[in-house]
N, C-alpha and C. Protein backbone atom coordinates (compact mmCIF):
# COMPACT_ATOMS: atom_id res chain seq x y z
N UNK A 1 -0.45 -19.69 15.80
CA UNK A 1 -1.78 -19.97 15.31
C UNK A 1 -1.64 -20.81 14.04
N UNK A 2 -2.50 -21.76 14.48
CA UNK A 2 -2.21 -22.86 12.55
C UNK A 2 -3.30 -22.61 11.73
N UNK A 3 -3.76 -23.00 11.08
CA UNK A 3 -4.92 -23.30 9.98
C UNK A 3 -6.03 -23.45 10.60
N UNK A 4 -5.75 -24.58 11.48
CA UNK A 4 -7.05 -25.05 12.33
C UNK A 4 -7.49 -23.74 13.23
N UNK A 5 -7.04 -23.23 13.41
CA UNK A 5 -7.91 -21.78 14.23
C UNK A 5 -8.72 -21.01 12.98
N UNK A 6 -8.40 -21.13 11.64
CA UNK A 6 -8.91 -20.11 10.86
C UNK A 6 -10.51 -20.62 10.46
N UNK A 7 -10.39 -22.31 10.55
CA UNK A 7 -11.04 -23.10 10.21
C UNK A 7 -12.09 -23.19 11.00
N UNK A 8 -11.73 -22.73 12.62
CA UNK A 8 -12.60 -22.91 13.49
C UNK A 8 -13.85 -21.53 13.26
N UNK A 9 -12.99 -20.60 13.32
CA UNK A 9 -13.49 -19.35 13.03
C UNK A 9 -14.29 -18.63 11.79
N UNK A 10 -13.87 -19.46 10.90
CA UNK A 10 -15.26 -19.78 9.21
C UNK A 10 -16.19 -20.78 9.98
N UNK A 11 -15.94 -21.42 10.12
CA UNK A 11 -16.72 -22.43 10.86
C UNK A 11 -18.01 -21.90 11.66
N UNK A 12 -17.34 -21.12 12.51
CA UNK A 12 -18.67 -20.42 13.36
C UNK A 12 -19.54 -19.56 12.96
N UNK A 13 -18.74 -18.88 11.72
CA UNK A 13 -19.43 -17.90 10.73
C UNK A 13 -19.91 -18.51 9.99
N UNK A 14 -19.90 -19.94 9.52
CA UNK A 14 -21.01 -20.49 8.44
C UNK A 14 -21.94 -20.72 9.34
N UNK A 15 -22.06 -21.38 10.06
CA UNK A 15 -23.24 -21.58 10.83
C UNK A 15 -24.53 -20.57 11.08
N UNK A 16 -25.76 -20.61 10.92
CA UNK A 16 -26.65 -19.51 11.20
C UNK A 16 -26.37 -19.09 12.45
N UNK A 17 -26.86 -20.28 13.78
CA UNK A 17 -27.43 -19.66 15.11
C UNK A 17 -26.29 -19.04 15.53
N UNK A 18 -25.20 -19.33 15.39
CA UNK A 18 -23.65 -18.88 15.95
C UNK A 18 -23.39 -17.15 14.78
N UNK A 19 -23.54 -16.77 13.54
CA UNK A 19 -23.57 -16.13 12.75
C UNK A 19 -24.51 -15.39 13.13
N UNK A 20 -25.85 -15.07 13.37
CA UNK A 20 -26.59 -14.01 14.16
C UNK A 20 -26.00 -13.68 15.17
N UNK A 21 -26.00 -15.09 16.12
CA UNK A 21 -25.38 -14.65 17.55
C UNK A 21 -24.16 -13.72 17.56
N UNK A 22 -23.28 -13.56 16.52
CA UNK A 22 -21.97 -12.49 16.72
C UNK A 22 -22.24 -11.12 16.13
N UNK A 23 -23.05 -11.14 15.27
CA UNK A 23 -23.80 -10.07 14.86
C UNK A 23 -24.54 -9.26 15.58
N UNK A 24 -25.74 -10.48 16.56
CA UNK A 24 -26.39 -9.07 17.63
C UNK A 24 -25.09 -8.59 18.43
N UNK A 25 -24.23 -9.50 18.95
CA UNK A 25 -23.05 -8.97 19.72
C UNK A 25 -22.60 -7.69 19.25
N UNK A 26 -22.10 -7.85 17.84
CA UNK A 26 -21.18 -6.71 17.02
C UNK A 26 -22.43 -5.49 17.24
N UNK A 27 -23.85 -5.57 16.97
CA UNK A 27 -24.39 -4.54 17.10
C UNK A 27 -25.23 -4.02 18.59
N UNK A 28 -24.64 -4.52 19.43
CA UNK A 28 -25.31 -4.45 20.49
C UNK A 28 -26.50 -4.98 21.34
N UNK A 29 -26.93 -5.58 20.33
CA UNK A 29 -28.20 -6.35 20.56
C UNK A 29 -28.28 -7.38 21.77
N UNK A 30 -27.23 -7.65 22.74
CA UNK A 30 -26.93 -8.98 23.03
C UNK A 30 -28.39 -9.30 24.41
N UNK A 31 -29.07 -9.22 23.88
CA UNK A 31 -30.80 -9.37 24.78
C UNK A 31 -30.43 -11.12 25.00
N UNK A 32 -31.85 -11.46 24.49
CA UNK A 32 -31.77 -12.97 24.80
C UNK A 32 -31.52 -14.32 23.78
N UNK A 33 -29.80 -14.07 23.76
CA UNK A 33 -29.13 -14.97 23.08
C UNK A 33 -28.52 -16.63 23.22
N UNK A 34 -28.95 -17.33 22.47
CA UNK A 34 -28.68 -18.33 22.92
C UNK A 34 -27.82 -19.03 23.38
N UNK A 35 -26.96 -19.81 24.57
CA UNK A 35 -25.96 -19.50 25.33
C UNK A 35 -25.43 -20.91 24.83
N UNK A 36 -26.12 -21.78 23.98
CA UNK A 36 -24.91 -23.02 23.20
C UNK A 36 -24.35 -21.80 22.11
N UNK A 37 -24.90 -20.88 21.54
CA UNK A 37 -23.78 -19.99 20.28
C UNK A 37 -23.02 -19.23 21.36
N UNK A 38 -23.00 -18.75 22.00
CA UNK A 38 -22.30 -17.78 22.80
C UNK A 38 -21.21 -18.26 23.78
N UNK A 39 -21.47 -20.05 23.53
CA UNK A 39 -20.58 -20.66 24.40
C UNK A 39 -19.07 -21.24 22.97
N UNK A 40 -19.89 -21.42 22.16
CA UNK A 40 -19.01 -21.50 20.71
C UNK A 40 -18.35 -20.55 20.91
N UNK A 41 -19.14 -19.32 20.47
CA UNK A 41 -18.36 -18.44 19.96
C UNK A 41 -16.97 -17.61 21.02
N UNK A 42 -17.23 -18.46 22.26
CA UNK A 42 -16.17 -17.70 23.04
C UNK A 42 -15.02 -18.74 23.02
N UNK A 43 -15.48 -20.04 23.00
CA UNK A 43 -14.64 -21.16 22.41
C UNK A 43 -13.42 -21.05 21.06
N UNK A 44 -14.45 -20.24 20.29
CA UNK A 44 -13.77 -19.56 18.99
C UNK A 44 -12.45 -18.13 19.23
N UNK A 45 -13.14 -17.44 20.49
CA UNK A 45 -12.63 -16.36 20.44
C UNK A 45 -13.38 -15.19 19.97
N UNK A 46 -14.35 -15.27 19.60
CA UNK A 46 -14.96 -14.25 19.27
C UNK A 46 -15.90 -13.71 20.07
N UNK A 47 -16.46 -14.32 21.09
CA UNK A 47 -17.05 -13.78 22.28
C UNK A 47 -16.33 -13.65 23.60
N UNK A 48 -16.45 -12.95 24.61
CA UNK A 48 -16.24 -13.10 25.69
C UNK A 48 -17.10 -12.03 26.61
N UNK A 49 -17.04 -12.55 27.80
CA UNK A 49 -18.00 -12.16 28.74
C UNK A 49 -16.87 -10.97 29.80
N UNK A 50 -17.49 -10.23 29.99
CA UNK A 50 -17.20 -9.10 31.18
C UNK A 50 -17.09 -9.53 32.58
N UNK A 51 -16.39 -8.74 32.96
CA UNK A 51 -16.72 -9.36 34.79
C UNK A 51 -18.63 -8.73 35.78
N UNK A 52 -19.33 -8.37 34.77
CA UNK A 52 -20.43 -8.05 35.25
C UNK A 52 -20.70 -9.44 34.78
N UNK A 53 -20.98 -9.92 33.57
CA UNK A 53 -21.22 -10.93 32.96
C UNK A 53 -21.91 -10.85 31.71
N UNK A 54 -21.76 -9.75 31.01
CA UNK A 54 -22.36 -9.53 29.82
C UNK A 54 -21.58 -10.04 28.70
N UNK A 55 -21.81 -10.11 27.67
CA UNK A 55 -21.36 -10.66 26.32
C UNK A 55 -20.95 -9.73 25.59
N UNK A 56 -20.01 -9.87 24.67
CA UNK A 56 -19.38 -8.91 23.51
C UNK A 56 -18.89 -9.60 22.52
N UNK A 57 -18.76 -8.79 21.76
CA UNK A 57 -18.54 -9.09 20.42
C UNK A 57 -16.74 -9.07 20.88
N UNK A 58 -15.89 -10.02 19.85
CA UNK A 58 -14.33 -9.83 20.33
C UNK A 58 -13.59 -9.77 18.54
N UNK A 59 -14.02 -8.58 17.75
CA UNK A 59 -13.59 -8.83 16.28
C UNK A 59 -12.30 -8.72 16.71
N UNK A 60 -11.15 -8.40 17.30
CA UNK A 60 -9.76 -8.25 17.15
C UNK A 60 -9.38 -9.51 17.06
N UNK A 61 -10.44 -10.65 16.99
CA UNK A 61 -9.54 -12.04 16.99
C UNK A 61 -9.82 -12.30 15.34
N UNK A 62 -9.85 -11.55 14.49
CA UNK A 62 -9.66 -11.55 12.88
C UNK A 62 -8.71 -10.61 12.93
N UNK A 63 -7.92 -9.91 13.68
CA UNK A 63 -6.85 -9.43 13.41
C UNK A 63 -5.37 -10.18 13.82
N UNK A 64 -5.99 -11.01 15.17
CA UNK A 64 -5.04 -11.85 15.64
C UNK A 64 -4.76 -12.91 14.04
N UNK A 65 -5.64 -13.45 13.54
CA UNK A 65 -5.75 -14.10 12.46
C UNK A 65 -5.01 -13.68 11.78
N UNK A 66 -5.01 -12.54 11.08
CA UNK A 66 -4.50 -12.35 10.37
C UNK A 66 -2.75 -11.87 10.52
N UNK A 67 -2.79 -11.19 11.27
CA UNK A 67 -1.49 -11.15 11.57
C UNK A 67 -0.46 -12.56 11.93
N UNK A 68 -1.12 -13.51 12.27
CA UNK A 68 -0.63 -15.03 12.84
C UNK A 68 -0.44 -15.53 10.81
N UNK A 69 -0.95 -15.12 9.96
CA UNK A 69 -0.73 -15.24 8.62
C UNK A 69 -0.20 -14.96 7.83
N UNK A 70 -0.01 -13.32 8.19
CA UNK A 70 0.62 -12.19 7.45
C UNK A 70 1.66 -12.66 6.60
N UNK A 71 2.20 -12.36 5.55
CA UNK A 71 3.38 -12.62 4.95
C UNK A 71 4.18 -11.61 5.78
N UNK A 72 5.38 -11.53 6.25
CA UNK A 72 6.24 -10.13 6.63
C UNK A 72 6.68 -9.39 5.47
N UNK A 73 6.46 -8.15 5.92
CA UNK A 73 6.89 -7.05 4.79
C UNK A 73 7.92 -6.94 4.44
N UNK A 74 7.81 -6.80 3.05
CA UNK A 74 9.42 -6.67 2.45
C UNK A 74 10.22 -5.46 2.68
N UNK A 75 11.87 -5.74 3.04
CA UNK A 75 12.36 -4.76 3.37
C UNK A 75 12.28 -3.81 1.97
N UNK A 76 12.04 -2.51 2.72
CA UNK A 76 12.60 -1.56 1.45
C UNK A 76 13.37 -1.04 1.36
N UNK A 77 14.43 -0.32 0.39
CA UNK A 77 15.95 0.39 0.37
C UNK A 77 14.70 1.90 0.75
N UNK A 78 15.85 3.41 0.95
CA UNK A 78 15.45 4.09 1.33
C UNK A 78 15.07 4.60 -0.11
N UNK A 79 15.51 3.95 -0.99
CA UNK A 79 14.90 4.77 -2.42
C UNK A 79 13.38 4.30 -2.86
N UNK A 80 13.58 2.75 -2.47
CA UNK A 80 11.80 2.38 -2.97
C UNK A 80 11.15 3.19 -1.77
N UNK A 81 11.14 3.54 -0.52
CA UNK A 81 10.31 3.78 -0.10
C UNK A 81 9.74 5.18 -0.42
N UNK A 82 10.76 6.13 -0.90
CA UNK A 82 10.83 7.17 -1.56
C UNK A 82 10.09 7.34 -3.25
N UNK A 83 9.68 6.18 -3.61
CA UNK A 83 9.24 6.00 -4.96
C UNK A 83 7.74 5.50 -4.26
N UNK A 84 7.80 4.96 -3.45
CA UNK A 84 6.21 4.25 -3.42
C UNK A 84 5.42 5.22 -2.48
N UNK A 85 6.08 6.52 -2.11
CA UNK A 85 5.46 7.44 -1.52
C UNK A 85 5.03 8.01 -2.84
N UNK A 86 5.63 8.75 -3.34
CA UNK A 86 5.38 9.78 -4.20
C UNK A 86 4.78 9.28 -6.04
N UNK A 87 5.34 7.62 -5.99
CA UNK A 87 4.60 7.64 -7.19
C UNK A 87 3.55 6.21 -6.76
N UNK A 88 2.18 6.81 -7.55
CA UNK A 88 0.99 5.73 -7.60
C UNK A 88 0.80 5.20 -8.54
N UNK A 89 0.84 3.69 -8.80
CA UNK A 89 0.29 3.50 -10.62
C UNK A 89 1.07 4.04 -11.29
N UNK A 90 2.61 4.21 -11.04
CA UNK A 90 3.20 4.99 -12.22
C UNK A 90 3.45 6.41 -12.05
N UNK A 91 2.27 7.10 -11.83
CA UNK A 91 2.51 8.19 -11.93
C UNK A 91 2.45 9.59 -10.57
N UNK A 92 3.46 10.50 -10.79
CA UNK A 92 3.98 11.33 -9.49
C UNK A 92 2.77 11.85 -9.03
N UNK A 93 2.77 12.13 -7.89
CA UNK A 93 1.91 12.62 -7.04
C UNK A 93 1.69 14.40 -6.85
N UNK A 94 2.85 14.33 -6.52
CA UNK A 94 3.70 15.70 -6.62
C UNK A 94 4.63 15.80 -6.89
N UNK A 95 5.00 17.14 -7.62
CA UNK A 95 6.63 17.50 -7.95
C UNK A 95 7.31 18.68 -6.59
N UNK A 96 6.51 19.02 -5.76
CA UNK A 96 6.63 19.64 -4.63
C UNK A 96 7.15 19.11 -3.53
N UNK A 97 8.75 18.47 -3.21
CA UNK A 97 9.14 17.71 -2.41
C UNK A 97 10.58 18.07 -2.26
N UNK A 98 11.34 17.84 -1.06
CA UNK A 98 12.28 18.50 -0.54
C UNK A 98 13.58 17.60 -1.56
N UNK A 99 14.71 18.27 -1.47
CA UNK A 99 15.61 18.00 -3.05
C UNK A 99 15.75 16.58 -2.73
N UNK A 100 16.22 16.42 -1.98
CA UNK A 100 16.84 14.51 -1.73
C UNK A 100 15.55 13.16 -2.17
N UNK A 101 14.59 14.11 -1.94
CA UNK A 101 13.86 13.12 -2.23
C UNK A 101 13.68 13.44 -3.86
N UNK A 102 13.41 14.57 -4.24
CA UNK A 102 13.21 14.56 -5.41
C UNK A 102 14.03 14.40 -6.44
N UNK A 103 15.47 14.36 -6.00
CA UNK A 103 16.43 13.30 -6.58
C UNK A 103 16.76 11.67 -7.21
N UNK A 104 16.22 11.51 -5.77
CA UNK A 104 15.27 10.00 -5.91
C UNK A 104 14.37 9.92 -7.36
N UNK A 105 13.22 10.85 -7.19
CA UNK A 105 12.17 10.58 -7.95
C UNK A 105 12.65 10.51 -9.22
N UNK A 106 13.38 12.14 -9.49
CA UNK A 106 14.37 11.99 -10.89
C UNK A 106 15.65 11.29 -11.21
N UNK A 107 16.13 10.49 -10.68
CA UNK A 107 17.27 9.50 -11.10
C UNK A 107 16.21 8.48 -11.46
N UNK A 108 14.78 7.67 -11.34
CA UNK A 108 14.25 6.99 -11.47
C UNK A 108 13.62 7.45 -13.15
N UNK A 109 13.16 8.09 -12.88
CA UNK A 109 12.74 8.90 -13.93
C UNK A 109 13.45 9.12 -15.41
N UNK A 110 14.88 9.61 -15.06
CA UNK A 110 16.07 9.55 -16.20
C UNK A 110 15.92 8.31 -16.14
N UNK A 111 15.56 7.07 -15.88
CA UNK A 111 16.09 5.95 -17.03
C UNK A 111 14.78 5.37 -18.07
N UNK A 112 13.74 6.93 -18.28
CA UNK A 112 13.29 6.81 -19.54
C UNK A 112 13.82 6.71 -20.48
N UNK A 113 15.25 7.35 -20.24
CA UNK A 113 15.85 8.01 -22.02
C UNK A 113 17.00 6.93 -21.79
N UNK A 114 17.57 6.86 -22.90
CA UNK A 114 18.66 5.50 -23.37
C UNK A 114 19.97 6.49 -23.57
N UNK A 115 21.18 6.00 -22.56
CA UNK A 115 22.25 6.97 -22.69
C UNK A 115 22.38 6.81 -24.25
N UNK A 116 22.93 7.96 -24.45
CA UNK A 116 23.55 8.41 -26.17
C UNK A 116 22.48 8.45 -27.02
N UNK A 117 21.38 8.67 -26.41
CA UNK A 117 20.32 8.69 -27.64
C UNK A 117 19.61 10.22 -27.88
N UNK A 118 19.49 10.73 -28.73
CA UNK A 118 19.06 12.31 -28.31
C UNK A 118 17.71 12.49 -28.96
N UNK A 119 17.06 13.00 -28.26
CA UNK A 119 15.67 13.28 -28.06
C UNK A 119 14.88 14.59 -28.50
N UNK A 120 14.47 15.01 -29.50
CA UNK A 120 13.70 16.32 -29.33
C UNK A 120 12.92 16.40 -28.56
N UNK A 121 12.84 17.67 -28.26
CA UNK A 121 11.89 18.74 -26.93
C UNK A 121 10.62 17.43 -26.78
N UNK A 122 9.64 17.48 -28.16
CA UNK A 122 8.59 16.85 -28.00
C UNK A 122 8.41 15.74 -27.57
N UNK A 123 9.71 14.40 -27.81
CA UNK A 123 9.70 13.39 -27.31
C UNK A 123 9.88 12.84 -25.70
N UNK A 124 10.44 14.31 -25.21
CA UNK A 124 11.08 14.26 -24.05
C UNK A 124 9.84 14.88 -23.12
N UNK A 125 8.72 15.52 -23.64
CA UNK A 125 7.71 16.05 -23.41
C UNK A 125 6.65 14.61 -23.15
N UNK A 126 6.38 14.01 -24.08
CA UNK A 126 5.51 13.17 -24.24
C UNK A 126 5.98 11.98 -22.92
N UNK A 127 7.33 11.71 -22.74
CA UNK A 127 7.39 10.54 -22.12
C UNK A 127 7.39 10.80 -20.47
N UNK A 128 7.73 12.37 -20.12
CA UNK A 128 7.51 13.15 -18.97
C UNK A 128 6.23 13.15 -18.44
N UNK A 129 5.31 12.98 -19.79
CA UNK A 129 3.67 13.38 -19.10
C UNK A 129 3.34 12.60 -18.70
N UNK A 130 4.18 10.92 -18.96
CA UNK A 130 3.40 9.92 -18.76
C UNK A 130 3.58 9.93 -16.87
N UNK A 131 4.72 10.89 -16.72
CA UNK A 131 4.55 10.64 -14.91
C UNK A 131 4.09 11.99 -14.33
N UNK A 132 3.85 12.92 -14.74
CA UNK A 132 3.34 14.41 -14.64
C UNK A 132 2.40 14.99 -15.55
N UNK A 133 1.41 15.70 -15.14
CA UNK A 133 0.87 16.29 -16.25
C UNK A 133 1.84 17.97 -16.10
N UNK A 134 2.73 18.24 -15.23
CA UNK A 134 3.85 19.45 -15.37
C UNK A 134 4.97 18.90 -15.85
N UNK A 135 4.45 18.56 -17.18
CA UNK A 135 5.86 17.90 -17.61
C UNK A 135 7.33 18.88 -17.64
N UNK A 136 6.56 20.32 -18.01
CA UNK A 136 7.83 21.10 -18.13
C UNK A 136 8.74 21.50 -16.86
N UNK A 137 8.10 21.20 -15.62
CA UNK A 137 8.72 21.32 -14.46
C UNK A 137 9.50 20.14 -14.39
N UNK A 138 9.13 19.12 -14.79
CA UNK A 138 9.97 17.72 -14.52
C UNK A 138 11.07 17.50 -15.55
N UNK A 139 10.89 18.16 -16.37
CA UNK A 139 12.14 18.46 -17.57
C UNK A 139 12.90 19.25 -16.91
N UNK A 140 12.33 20.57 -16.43
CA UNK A 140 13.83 21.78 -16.03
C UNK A 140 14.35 20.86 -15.09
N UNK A 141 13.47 20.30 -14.15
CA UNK A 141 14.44 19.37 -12.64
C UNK A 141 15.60 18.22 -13.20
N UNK A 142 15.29 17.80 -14.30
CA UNK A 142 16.11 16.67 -14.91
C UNK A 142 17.48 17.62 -15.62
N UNK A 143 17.01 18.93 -15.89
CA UNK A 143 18.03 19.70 -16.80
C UNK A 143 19.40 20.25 -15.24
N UNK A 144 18.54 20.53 -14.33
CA UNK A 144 19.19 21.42 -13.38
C UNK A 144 19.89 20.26 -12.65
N UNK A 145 19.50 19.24 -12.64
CA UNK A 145 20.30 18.58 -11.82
C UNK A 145 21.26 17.35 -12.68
N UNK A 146 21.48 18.00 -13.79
CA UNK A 146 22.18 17.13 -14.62
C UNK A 146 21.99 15.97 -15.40
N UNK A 147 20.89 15.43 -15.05
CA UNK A 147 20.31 13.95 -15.33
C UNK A 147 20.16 14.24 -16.94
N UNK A 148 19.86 15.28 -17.56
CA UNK A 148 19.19 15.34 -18.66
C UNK A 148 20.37 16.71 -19.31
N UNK A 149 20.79 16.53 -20.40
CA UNK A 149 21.58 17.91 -20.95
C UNK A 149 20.67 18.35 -22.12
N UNK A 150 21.02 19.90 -22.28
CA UNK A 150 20.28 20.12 -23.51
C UNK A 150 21.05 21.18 -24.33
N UNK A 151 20.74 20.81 -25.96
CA UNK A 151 21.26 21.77 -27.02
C UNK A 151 20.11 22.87 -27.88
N UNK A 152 19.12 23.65 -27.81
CA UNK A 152 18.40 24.08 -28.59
C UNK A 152 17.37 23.39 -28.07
N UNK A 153 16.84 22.77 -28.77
CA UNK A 153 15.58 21.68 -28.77
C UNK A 153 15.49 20.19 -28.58
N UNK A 154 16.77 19.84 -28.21
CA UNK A 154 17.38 18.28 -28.36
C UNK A 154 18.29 18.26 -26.56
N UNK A 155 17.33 16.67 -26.01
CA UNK A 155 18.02 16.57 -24.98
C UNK A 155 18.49 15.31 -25.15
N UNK A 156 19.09 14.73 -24.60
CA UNK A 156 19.86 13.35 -24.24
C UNK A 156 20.58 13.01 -22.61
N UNK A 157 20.17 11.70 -22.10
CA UNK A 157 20.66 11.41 -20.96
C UNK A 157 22.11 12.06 -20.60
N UNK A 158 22.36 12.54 -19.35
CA UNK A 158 24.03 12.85 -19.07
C UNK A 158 24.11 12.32 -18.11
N UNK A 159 23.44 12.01 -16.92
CA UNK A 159 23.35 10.90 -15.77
C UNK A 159 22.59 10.21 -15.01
N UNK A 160 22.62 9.88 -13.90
CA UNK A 160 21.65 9.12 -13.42
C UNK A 160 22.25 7.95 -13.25
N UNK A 161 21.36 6.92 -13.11
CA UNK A 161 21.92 5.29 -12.84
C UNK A 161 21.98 4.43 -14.37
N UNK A 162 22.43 3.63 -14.74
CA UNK A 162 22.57 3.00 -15.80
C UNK A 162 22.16 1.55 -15.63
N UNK A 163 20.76 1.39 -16.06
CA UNK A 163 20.59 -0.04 -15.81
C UNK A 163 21.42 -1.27 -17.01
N UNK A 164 21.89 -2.40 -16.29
CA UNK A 164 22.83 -2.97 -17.35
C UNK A 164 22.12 -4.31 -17.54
């Protein structure tokens, strides 16, 4: 499909008599329609007739469109797809998710903090909420699975990925 099909198909939709005419189609209306729009619009693709001989509306040819356009989807590693499930806008959805994935979520997560830098409770609190409002659940998960160590009140990165 090139351009010129998309062109044809605005085309028929700017037009009034052709632009009603797919409309009574789409809503059922198709009584006594005028058969130069109905001869367009099947020209276009957007009408076609039955073997009784009635008229219809044919919207799947704006899907043909579009798909004949589509950019193809970008591949994803199994970790983005694991991040674009669970986080929206930034922030987690749930912390209720089976370990592998939620591994994922927290190795992403640990590269809030800057290896060798150490953090009190509160700082490590504040930058947690920005992806949880259970921040303290997303702290113990970072503590238990190593990503995050702690002394008293002071944590600092221990693993995870290291962006360079």
């Amino acid at each position: 499909m090139n351009d010129e099909g998309i062109r044809r198909v605005l085309g028929l939709l700017y037009q009034d008599e052709t632009l009603r005419t797919f409309a009574a189609l789409v809503l059922g209306e198709a009584g006594d329609l005028p058969p130069k729009a109905l001869r367009k619009l099947e020209a276009g693709g957007l009408a076609a007739r039955d073997d009784g001989g009635t008229w219809r509306a044919t919207p799947e040819r704006f899907r043909e469109l579009l798909r004949a356009h589509a950019e193809p989807a970008e591949e994803l590693s199994p970790e983005e797809r694991v991040l674009r499930t669970f986080l929206v806008d930034g922030r987690l959805t749930t912390t209720t998710m089976r370990r592998d994935k939620r591994l994922v979520v927290l190795r992403y997560i640990s590269r809030v903090f800057e290896p060798g830098v150490r953090y009190p409770e509160k700082d490590v609190n504040v930058a947690l909420r920005a992806f949880h409002d259970d921040y303290a659940a997303l702290r113990r998960y970072l503590v238990d699975e190593d990503l995050l160590s702690r002394e008293g009140n002071v944590y600092w990165r221990s693993g995870g990925p290291v962006d360079l």
